[in-house]
N, C-alpha and C. Protein backbone atom coordinates (compact mmCIF):
# COMPACT_ATOMS: atom_id res chain seq x y z
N UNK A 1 0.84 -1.19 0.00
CA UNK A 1 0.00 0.00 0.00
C UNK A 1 0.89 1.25 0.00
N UNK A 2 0.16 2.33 -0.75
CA UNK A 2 1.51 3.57 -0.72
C UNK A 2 0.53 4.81 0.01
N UNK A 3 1.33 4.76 0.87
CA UNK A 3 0.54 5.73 2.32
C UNK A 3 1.31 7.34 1.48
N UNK A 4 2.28 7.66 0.89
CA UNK A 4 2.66 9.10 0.66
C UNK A 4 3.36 9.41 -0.41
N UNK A 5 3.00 9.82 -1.71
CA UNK A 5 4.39 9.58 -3.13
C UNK A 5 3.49 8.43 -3.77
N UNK A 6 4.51 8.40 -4.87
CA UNK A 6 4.16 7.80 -6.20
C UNK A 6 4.89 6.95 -6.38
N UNK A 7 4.50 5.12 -7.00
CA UNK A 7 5.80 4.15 -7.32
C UNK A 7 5.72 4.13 -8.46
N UNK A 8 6.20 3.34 -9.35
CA UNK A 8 6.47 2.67 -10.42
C UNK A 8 6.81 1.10 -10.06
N UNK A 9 5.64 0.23 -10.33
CA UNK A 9 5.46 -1.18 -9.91
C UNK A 9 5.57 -2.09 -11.15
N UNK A 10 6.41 -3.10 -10.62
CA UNK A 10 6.52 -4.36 -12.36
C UNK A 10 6.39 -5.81 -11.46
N UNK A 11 5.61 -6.29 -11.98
CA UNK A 11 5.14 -7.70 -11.70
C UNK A 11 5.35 -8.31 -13.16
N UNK A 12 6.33 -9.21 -13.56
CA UNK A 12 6.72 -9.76 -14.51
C UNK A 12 7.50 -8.68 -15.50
N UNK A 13 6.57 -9.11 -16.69
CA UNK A 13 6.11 -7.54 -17.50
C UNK A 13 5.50 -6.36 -17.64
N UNK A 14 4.84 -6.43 -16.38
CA UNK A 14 3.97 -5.67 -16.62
C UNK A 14 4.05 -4.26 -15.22
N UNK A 15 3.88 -3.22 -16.21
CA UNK A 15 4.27 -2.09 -15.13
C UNK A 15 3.02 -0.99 -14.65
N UNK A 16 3.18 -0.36 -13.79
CA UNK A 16 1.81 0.47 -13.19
C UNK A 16 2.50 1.39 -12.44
N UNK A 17 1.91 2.57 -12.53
CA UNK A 17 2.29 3.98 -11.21
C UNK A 17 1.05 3.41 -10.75
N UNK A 18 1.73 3.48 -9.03
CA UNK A 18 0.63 3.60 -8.02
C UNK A 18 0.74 4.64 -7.18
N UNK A 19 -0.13 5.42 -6.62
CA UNK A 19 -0.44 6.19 -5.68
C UNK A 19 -0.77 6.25 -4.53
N UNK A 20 -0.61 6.73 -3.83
CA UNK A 20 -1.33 7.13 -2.10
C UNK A 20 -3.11 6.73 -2.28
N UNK A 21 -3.19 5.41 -1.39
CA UNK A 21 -4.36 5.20 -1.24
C UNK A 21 -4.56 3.89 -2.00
N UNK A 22 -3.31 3.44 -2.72
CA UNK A 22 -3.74 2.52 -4.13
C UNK A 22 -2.90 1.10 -3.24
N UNK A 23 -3.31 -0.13 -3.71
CA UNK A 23 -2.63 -0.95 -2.96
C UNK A 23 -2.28 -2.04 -4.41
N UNK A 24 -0.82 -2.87 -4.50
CA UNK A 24 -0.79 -3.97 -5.30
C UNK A 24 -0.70 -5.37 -4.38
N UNK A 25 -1.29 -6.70 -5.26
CA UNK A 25 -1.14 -7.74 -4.30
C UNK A 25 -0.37 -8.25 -5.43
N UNK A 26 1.15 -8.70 -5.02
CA UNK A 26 1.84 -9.80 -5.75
C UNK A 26 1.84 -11.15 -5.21
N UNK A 27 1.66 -11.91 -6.04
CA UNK A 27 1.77 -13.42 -6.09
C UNK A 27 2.73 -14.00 -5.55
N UNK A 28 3.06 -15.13 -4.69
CA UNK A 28 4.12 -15.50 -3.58
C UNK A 28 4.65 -16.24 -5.03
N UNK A 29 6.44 -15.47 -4.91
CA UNK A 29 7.21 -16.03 -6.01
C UNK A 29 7.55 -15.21 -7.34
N UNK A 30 6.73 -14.15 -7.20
CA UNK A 30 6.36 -13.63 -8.94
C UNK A 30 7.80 -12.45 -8.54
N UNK A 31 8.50 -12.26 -9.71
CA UNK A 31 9.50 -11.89 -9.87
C UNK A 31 9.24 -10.01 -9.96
N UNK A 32 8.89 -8.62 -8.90
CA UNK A 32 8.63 -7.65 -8.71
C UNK A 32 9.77 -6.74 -8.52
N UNK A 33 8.97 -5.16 -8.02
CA UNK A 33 9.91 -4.55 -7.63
C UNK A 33 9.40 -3.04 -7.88
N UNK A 34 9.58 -1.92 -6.89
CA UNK A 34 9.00 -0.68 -6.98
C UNK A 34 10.62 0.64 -6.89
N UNK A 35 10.10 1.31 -7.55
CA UNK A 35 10.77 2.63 -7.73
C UNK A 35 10.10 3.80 -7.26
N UNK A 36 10.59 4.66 -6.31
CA UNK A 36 10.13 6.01 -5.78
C UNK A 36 9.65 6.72 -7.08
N UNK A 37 9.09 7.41 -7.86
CA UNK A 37 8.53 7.89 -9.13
C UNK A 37 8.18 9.27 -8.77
N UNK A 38 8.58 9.57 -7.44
CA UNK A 38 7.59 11.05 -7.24
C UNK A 38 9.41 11.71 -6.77
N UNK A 39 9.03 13.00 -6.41
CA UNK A 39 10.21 13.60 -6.03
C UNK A 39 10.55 13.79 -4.29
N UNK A 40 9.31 13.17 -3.97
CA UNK A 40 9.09 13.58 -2.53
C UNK A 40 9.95 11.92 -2.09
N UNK A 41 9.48 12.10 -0.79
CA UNK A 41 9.63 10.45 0.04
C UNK A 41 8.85 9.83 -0.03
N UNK A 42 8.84 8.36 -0.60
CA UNK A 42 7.42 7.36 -1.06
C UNK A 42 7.11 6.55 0.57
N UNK A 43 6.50 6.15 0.90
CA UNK A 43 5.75 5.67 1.83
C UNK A 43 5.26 5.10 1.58
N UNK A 44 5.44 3.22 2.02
CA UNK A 44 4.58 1.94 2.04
C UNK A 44 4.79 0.68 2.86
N UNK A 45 3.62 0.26 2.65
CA UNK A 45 3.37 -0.70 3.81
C UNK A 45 3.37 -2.08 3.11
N UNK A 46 3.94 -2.78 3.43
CA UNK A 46 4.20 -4.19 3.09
C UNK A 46 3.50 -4.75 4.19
N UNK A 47 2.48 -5.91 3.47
CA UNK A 47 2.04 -6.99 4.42
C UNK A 47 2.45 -8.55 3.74
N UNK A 48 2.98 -9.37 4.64
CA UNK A 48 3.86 -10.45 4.15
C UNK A 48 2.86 -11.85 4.88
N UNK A 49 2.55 -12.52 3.89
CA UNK A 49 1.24 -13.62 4.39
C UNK A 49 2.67 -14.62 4.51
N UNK A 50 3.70 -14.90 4.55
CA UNK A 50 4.51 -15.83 4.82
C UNK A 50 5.35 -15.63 6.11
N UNK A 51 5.71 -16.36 6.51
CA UNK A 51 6.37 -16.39 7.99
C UNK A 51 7.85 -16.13 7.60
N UNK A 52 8.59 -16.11 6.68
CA UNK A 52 9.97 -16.17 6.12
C UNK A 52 9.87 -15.28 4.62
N UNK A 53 10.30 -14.29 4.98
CA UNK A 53 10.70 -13.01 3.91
C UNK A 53 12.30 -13.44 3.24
N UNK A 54 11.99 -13.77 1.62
CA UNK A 54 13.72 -14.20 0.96
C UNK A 54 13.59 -13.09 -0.31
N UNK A 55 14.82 -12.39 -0.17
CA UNK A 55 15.21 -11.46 -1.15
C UNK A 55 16.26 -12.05 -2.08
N UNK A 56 15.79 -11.06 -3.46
CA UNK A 56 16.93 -11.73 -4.17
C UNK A 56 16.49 -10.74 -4.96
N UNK A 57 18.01 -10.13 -5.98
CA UNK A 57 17.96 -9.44 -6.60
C UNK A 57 18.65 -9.35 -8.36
N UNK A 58 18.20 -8.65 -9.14
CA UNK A 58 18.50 -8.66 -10.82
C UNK A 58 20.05 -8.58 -10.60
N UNK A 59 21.01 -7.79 -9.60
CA UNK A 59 22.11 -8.01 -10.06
C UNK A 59 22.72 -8.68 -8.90
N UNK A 60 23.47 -9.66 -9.77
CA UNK A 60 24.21 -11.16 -9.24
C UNK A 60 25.50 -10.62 -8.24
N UNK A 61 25.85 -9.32 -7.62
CA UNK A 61 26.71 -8.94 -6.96
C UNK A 61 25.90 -9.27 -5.29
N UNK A 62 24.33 -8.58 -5.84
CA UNK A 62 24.11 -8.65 -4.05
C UNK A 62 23.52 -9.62 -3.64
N UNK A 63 23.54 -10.08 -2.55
CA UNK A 63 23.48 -11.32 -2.29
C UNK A 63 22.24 -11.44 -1.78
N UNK A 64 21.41 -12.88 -1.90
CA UNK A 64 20.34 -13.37 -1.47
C UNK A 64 19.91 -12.54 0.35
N UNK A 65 18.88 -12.63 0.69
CA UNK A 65 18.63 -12.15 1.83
C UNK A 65 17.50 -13.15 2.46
N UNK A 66 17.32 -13.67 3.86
CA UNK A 66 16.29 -14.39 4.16
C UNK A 66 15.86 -13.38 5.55
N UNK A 67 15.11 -13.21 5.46
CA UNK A 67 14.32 -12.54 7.13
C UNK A 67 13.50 -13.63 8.13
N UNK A 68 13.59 -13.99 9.32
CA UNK A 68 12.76 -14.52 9.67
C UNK A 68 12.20 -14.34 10.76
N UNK A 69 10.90 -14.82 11.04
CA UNK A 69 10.43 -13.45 12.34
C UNK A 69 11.20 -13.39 13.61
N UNK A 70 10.86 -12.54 14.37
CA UNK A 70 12.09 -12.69 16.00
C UNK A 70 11.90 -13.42 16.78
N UNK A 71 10.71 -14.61 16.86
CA UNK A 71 10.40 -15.76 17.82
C UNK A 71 11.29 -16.67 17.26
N UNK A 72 11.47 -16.66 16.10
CA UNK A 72 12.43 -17.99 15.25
C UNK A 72 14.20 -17.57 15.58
N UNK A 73 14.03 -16.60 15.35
CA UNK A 73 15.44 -15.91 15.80
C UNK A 73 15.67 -16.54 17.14
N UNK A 74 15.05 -16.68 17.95
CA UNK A 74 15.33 -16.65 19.40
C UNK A 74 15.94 -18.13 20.00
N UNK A 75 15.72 -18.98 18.92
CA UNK A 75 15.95 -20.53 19.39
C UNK A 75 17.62 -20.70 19.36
């Protein structure tokens, strides 16, 4: 959801400006990714239906990322 500013959103091929007030749902897996598009500071809210957040990115320098919540952390 974009609470302040403007993105530029791509789910596959396919691209969209979203706005303050506008929300996208991507598909667990689908290959995304947003750009600030406004001049101001963009503002958004990510909600994650999976218990384990894994990043990965177009260039092969930065490295994979896994998040996992802080109860799992704790063992």
């Amino acid at each position: 959801s974009i609470f302040e500013g403007e993105a530029d959103v791509w789910l596959a091929s396919e691209r969209s400006r979203v706005t303050a007030g506008q929300s996208v749902i991507i598909p667990a897996g689908a290959w995304h990714g947003f750009t600030n598009a406004g001049s101001g500071t963009l503002h958004v809210r990510a909600t994650l239906a999976a218990s384990i957040f894994e990043a990965s990115y177009e260039d092969r320098n930065e490295l994979s990322r896994r998040f996992l919540p802080l109860a799992s952390q704790r063992s």
